[in-house]
Each structure stands twice: as structure tokens, then as C-alpha cells.
C-alpha atoms as a PDB file:
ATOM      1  CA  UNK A   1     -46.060 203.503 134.253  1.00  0.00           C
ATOM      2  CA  UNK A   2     -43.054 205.346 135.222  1.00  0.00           C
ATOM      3  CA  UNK A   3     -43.989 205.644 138.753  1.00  0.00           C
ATOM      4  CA  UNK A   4     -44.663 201.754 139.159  1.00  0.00           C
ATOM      5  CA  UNK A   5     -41.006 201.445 137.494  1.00  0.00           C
ATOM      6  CA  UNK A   6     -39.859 203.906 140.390  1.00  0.00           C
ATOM      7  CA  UNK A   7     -41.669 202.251 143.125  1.00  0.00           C
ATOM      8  CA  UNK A   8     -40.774 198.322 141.882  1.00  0.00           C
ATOM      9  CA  UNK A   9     -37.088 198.508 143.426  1.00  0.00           C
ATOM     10  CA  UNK A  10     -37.913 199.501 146.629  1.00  0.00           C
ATOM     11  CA  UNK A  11     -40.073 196.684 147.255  1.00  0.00           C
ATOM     12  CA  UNK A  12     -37.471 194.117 145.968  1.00  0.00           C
ATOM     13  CA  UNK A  13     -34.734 195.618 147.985  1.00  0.00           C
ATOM     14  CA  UNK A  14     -36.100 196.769 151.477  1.00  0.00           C
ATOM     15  CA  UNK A  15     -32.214 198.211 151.622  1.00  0.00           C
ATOM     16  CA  UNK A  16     -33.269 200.484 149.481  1.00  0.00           C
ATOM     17  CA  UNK A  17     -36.387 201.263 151.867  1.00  0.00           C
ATOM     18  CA  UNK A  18     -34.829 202.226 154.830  1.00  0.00           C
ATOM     19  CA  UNK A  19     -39.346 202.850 156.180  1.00  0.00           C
ATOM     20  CA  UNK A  20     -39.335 199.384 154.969  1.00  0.00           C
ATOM     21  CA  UNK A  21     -35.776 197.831 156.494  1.00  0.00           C
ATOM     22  CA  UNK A  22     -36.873 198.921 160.234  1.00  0.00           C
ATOM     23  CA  UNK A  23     -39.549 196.748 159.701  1.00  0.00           C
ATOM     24  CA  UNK A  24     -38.530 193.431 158.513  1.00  0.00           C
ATOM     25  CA  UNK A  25     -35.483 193.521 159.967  1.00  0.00           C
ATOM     26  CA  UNK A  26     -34.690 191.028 163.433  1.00  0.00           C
ATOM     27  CA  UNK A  27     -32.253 192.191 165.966  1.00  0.00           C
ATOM     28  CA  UNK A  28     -29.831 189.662 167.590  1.00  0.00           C
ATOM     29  CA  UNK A  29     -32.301 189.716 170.712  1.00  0.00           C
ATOM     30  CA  UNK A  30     -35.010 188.912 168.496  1.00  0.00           C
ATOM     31  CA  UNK A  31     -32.755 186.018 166.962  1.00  0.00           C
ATOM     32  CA  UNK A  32     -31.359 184.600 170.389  1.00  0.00           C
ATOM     33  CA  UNK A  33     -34.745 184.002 171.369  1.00  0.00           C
ATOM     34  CA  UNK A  34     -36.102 182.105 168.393  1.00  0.00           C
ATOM     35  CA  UNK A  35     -32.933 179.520 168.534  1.00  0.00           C
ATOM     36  CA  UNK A  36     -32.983 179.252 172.254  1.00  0.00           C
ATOM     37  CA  UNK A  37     -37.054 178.476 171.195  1.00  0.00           C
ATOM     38  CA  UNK A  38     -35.926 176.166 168.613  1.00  0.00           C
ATOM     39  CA  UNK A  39     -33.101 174.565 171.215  1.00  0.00           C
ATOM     40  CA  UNK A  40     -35.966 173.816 173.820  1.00  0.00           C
ATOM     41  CA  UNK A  41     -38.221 172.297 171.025  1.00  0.00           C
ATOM     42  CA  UNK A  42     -35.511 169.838 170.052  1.00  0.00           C
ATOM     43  CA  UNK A  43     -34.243 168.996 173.491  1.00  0.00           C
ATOM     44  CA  UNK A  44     -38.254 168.044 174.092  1.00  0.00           C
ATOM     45  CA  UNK A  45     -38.200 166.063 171.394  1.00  0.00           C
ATOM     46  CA  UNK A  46     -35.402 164.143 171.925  1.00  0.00           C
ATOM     47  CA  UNK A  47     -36.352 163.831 175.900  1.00  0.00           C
ATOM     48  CA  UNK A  48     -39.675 162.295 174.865  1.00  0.00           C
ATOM     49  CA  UNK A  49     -38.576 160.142 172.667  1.00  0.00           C
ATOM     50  CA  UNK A  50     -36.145 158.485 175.083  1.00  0.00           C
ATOM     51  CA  UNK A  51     -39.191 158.633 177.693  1.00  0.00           C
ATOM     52  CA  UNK A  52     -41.143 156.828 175.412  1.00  0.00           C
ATOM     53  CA  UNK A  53     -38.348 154.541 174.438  1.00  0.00           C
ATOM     54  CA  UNK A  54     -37.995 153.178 177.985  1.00  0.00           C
ATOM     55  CA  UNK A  55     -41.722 153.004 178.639  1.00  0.00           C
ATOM     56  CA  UNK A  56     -41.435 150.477 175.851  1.00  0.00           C
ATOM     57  CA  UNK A  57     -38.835 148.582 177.308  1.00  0.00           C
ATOM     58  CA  UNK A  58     -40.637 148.673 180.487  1.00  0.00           C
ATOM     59  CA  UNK A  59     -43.431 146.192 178.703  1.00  0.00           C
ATOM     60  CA  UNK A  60     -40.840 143.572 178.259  1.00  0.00           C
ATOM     61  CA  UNK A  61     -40.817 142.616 182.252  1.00  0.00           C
ATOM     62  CA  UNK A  62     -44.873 142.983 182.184  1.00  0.00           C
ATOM     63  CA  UNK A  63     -45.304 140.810 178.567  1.00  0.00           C
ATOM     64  CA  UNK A  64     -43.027 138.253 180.197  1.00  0.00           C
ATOM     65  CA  UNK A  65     -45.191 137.979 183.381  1.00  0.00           C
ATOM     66  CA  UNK A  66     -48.541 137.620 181.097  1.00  0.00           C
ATOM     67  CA  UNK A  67     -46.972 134.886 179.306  1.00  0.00           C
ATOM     68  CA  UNK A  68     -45.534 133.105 182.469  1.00  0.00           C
ATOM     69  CA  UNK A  69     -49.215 132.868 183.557  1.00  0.00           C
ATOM     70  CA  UNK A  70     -50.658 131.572 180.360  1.00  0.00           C
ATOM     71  CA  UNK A  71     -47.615 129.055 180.992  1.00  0.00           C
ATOM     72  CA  UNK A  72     -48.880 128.138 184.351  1.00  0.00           C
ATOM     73  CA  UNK A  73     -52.852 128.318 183.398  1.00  0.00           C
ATOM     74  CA  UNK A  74     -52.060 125.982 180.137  1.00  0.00           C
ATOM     75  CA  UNK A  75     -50.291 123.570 182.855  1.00  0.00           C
ATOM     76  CA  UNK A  76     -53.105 123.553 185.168  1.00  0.00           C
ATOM     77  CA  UNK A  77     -55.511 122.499 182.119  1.00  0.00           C
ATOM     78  CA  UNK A  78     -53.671 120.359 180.105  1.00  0.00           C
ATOM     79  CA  UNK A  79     -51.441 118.741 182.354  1.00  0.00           C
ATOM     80  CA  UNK A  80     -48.394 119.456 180.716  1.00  0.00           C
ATOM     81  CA  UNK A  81     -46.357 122.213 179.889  1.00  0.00           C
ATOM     82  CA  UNK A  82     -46.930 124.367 176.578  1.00  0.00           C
ATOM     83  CA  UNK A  83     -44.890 123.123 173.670  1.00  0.00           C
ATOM     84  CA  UNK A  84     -43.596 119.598 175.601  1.00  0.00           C
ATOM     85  CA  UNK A  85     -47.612 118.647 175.600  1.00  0.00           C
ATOM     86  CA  UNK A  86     -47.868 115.089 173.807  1.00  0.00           C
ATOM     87  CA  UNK A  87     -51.397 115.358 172.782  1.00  0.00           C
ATOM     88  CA  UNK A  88     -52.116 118.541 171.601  1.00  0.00           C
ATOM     89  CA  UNK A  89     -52.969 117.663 167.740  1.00  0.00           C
ATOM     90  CA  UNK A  90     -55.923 116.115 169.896  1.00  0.00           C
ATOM     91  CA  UNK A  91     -56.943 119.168 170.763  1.00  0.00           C
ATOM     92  CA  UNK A  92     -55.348 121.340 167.798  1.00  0.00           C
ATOM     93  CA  UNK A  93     -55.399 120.184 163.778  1.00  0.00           C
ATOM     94  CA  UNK A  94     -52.478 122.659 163.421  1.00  0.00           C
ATOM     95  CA  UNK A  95     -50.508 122.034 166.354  1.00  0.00           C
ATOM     96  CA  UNK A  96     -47.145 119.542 167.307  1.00  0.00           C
ATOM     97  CA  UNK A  97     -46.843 116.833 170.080  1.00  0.00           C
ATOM     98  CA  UNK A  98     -44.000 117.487 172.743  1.00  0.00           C
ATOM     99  CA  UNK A  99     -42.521 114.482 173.792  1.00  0.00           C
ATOM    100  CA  UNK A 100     -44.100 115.496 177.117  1.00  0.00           C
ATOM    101  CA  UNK A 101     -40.736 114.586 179.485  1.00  0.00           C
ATOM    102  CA  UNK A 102     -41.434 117.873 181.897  1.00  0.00           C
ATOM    103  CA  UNK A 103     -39.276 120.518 179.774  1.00  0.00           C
ATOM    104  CA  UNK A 104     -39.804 122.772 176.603  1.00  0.00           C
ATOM    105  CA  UNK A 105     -36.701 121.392 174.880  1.00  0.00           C
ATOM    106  CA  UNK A 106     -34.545 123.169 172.127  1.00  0.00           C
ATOM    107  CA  UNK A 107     -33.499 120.580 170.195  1.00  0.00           C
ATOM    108  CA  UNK A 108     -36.948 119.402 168.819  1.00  0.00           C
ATOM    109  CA  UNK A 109     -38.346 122.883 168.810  1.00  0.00           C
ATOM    110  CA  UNK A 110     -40.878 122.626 171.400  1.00  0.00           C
ATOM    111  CA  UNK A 111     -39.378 125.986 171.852  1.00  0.00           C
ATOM    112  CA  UNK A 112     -41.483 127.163 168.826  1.00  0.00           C
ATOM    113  CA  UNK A 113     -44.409 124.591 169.601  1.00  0.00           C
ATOM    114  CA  UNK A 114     -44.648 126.545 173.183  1.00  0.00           C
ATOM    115  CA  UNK A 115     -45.805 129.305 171.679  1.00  0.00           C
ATOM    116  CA  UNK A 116     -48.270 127.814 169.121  1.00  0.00           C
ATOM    117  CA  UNK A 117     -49.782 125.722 171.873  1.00  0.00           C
ATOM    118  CA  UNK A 118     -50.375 128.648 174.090  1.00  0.00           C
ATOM    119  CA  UNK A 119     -51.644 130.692 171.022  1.00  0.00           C
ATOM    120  CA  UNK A 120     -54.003 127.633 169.955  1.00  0.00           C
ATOM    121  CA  UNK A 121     -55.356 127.758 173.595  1.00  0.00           C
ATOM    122  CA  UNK A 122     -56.194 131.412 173.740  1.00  0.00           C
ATOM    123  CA  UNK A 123     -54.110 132.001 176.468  1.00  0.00           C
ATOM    124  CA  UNK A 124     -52.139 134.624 174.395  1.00  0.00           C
ATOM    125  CA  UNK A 125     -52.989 136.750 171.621  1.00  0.00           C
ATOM    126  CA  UNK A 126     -51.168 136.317 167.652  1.00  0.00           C
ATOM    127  CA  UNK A 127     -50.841 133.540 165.870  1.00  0.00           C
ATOM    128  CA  UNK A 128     -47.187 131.587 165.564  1.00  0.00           C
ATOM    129  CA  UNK A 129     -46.637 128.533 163.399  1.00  0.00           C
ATOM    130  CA  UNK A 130     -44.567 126.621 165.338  1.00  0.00           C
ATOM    131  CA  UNK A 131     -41.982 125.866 162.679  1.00  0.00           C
ATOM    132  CA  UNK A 132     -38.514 126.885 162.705  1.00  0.00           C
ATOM    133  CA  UNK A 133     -37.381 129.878 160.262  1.00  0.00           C
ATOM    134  CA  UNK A 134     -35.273 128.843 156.802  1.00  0.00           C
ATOM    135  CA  UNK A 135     -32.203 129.256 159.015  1.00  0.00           C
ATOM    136  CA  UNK A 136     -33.000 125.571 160.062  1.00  0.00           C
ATOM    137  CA  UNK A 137     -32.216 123.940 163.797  1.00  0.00           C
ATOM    138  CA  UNK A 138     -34.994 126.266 165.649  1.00  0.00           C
ATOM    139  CA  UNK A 139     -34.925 129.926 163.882  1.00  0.00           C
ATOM    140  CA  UNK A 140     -37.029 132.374 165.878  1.00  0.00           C
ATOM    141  CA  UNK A 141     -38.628 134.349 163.421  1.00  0.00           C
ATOM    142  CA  UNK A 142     -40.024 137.190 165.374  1.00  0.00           C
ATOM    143  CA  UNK A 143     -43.742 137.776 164.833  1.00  0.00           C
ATOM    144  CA  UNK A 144     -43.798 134.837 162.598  1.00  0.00           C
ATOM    145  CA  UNK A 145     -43.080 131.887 165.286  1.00  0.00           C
ATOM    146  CA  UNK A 146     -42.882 134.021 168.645  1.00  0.00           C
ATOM    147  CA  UNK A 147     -44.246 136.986 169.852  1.00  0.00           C
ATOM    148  CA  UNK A 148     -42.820 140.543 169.007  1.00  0.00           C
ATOM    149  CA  UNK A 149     -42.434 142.999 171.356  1.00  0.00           C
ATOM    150  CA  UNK A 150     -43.082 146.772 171.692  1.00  0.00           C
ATOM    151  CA  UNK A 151     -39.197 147.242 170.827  1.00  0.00           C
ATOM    152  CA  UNK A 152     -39.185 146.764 167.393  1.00  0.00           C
ATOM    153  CA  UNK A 153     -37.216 144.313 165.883  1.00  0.00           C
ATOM    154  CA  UNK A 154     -36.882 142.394 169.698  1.00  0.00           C
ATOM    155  CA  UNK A 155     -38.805 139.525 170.558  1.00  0.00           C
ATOM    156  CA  UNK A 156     -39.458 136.422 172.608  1.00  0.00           C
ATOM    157  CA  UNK A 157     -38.177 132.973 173.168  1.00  0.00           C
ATOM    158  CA  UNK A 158     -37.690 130.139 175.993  1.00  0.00           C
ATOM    159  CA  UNK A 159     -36.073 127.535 176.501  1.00  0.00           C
ATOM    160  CA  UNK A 160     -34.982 124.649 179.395  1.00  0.00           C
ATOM    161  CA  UNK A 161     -31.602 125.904 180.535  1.00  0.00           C
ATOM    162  CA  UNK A 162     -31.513 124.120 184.063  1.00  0.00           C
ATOM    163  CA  UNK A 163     -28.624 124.230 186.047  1.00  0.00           C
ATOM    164  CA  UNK A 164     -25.168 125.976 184.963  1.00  0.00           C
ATOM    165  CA  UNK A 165     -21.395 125.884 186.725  1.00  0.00           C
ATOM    166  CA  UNK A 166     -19.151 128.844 186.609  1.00  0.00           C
ATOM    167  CA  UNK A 167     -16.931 127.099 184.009  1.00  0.00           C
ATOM    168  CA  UNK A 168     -20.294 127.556 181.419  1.00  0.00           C
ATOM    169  CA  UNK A 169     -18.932 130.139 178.644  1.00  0.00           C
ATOM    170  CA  UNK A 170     -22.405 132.217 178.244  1.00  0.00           C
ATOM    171  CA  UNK A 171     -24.184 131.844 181.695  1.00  0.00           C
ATOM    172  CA  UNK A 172     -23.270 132.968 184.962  1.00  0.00           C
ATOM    173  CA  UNK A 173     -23.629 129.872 187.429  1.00  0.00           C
ATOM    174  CA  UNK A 174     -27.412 129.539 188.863  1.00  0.00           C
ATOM    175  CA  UNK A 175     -30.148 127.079 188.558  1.00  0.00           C
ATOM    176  CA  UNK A 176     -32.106 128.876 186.030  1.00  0.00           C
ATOM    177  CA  UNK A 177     -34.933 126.343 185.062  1.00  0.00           C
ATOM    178  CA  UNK A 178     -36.804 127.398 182.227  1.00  0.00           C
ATOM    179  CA  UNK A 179     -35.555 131.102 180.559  1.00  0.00           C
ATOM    180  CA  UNK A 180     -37.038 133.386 179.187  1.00  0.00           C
ATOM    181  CA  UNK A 181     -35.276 135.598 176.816  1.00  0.00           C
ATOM    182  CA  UNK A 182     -36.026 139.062 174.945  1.00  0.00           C
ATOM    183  CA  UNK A 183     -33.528 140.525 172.506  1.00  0.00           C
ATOM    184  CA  UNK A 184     -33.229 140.669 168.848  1.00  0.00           C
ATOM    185  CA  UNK A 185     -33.103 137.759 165.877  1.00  0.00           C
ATOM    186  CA  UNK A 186     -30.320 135.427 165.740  1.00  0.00           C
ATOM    187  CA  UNK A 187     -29.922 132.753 162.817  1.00  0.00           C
ATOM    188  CA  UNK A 188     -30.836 129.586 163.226  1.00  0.00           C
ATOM    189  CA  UNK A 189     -31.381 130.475 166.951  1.00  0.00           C
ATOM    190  CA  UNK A 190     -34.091 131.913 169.849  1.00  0.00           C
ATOM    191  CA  UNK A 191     -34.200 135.999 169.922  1.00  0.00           C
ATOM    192  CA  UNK A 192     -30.669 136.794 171.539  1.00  0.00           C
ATOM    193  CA  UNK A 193     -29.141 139.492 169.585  1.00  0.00           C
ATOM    194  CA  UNK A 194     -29.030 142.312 171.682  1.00  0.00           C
ATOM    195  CA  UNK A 195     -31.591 144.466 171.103  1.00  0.00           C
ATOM    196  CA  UNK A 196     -31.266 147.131 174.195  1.00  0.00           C
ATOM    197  CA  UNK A 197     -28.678 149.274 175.749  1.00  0.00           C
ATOM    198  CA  UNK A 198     -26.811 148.468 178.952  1.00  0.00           C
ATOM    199  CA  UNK A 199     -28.572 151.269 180.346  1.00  0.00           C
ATOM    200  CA  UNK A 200     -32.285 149.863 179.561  1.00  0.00           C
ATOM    201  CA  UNK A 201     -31.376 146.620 180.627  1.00  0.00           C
ATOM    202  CA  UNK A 202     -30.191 147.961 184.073  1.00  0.00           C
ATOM    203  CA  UNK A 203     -33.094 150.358 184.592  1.00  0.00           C
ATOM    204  CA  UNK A 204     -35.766 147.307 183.961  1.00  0.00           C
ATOM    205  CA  UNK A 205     -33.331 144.572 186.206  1.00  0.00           C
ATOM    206  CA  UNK A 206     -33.025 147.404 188.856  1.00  0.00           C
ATOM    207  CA  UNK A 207     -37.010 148.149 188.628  1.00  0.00           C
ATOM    208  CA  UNK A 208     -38.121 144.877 188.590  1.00  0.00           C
ATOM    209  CA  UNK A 209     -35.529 142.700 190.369  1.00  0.00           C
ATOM    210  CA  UNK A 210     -31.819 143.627 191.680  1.00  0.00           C
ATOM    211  CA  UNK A 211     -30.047 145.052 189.244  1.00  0.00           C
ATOM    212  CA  UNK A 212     -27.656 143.051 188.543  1.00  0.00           C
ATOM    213  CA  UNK A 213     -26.755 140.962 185.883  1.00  0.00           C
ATOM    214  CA  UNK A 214     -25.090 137.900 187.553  1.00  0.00           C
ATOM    215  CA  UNK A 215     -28.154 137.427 190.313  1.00  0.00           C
ATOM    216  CA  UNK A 216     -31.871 137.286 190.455  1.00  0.00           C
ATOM    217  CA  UNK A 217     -34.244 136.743 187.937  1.00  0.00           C
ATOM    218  CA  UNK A 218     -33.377 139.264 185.576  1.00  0.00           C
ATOM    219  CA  UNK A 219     -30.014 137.998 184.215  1.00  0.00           C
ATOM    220  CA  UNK A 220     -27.623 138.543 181.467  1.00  0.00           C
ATOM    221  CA  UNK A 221     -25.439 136.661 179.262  1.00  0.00           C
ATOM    222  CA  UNK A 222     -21.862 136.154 180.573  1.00  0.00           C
ATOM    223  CA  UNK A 223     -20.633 136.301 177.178  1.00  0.00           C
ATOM    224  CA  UNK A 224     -22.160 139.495 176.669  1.00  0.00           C
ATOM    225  CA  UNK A 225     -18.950 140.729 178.471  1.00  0.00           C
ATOM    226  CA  UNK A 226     -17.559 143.383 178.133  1.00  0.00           C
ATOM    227  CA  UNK A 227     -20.413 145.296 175.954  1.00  0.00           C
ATOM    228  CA  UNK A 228     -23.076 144.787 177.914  1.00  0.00           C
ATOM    229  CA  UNK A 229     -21.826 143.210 181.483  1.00  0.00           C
ATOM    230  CA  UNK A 230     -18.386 145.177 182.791  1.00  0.00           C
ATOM    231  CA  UNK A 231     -17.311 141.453 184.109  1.00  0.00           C
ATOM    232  CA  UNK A 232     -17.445 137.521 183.826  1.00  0.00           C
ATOM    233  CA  UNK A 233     -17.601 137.238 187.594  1.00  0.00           C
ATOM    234  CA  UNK A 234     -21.285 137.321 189.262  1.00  0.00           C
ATOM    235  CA  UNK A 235     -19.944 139.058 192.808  1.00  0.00           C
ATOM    236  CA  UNK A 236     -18.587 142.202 190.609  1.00  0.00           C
ATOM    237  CA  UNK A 237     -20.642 142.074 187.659  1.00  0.00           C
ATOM    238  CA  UNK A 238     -22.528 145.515 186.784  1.00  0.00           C
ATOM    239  CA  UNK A 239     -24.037 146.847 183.834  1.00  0.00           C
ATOM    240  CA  UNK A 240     -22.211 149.137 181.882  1.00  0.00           C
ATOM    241  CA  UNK A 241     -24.417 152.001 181.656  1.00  0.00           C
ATOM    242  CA  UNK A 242     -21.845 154.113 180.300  1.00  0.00           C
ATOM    243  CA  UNK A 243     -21.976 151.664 176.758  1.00  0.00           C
ATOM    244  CA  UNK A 244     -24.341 153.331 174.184  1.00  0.00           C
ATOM    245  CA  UNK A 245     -25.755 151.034 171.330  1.00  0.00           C
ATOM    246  CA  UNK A 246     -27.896 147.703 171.682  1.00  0.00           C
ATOM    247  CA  UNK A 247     -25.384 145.801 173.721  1.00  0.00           C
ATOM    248  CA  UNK A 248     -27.876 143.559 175.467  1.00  0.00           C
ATOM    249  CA  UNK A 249     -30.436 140.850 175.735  1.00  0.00           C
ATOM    250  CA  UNK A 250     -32.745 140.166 178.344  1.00  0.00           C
ATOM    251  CA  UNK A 251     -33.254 136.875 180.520  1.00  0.00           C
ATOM    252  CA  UNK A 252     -35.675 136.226 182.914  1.00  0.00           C
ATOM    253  CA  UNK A 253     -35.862 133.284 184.881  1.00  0.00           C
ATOM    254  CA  UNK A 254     -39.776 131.894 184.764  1.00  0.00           C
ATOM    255  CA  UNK A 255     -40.382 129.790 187.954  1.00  0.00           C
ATOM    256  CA  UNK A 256     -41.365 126.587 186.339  1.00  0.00           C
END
């Protein structure tokens, strides 16, 4: 008994040990080694999630191609474009009629009907309703009434936007047509929060079109100066890359 009473410090306190302190103690080579370990781990981390954060955003430019085509297939069979189509409750029980004048309007919400036409026609995949959120006028409700993208909390809206003059306070001047637009919720409104950084938006805009915000058919917002464009004038306009936080939405300009 009085040797275990002997031999019980020495194992509490290694100090005491000095057999025992050579061998659980870690010299400052030992030490440098495991944080430079640890800094390499985290620096991975962090590097893969921004890899995998911009593979995301990459999907935006391919989901908007897949449902330009479903546009253009639904026109080839139905005659009409998705959401202004003026018979589909003929074809659909839970569908809308368009008023079928040649454009997906935003003040009746074919807008939302666009997507619920294509979805009824199985031309895309999920299921929207077609109504407007509880914010009234035409309220996106992402993955309620249009499509959700990989980004979370971004999704997907269109709308007739036609032909704008540089005196127009959110678009640079173009003939735009139809737009597309990806970004985040907005009350009572399509999905044009911004819901990516500057430097997103330019890497998609400068891998799938020019990079620039004022030309093309990737486009900004020229109200989104001076977070997310670094000017209001098209022949100058850049994105600022150097901006960090969601700055930006996304417009693309559909052909049709």
C-alpha cells in the first residue's frame, strides 16, 4: 500500500518523472510541424470550398441554357410562348391562360405562369404553382413558383424587358428581348437580390460571354453601381472584383 502511495505522484506529475517527461514531452520542431499540418488542412479546406462554390455558380449559365430550350421546344409545340400561351387550361387543369400577345409579361404574372407551363409540359423538372408569393404584384418565391438554383437561396425568373435607352435608371441601353435573371428573393418582385459576388459574376460573364457587364448576353444591372458594376457607363463598365459580399445578380439575355 505504501509503495502504490509512492508510485501514484509520479504518474500524475510526469515533472516529477523526469524517465517519464522525455517521453511525453514535444519539442518546438515537433510543434512547428503539427500547426504548419494543421495550417495546410485549413487552407485546403477553405480552397475547396471556394472551388466548389464557383462550380456551383458555374450551373447558373448551363440551367439557363436548359431552360432556354424547353422555352424554344414548348414554342415549337404549342405555338406560343410558355406562360403568354392562351390555351393551356386546355391542355393543363392546373395551369393559367396568357393573353398570348408574343411576350411573357410582368404585369399579369405570366412571369410565374412561364414556369408552370413549362413544368406542366415536362420540359423541366419541379413543380411551380404559378401564383405570385403573399408579397402580392408577382412575388418570386424561389422553389415555390420558380426554379432554385444550386446557390442556395438564388433562383430564377424572366421577364419581357425589350428595348432600353441610356437614360433607363437600372439597365444599360441594349435591346434585351426577353431576360433572364438569377439572383436572390426580392418582395413582391422576380429573383434580383444579389445573390453572388462581383468576382463570380465576372468569372461566369468572362467564361461564358465577354465579361463585361454593360455588353453581351451576360449583363448586369446599372443600378447595381457601384457594388457590383465600378460604373453607369457601358464603354467603361467592369466588375469590381475587388468587392467581397453578394453584390450581384445575374442577367442573361435569352434569344427569343
Amino acid at each position: 500500500m505504501i509503495r502504490e502511495m509512492i508510485f501514484l505522484p509520479l504518474m500524475i506529475f510526469p515533472e516529477a518523472n523526469p524517465a517519464m517527461r522525455n517521453n511525453v514531452a514535444f519539442s518546438l520542431i515537433e510543434l512547428s510541424v503539427v500547426l504548419v499540418i494543421i495550417g495546410l488542412l485549413i487552407g485546403g479546406v477553405l480552397v475547396g470550398k471556394t472551388m466548389i462554390r464557383q462550380a456551383r455558380v458555374n450551373t447558373i449559365a448551363t440551367d439557363v441554357a436548359r431552360y432556354v430550350q424547353a422555352a424554344k421546344t414548348f414554342t415549337d409545340k404549342y405555338g406560343a410562348l410558355p406562360g403568354d400561351f392562351s390555351s393551356a387550361t386546355n391542355y393543363w387543369n392546373n395551369s393559367f391562360n396568357g393573353n398570348g400577345d408574343g411576350v411573357i409579361n410582368s404585369t399579369n404574372v405570366e412571369m410565374l405562369y412561364f414556369w408552370n407551363q413549362l413544368s406542366l409540359a415536362a420540359l423541366i423538372e419541379g413543380s411551380y404553382s404559378g401564383v405570385a408569393g403573399s408579397g402580392g404584384a408577382y412575388e418570386h418565391v424561389i422553389g415555390v413558383n420558380c426554379p432554385e438554383s444550386k446557390i442556395k437561396g438564388a433562383g430564377f425568373g424572366i421577364q419581357w424587358v425589350g428595348i432600353r435607352t441610356a437614360t433607363d435608371s437600372n439597365w444599360f441601353a441594349g435591346n434585351y428581348g426577353h431576360m433572364m435573371i438569377a439572383g436572390a428573393f426580392e418582395a413582391a418582385n422576380w429573383p434580383g437580390n444579389p445573390g453572388f459576388t462581383p468576382a463570380e459574376v465576372f468569372a461566369i460573364d468572362t467564361k461564358f460571354d465577354d465579361g463585361l457587364p454593360g455588353y453581351g448576353n451576360i449583363v448586369n444591372f446599372k443600378s447595381s453601381y457601384p457594388g457590383c458594376v465600378s460604373s453607369t457607363d457601358p464603354t467603361t463598365a467592369t466588375y469590381n472584383a475587388s468587392s467581397t459580399g453578394n453584390q450581384c445578380s445575374i442577367g442573361f439575355v435569352t434569344g427569343f
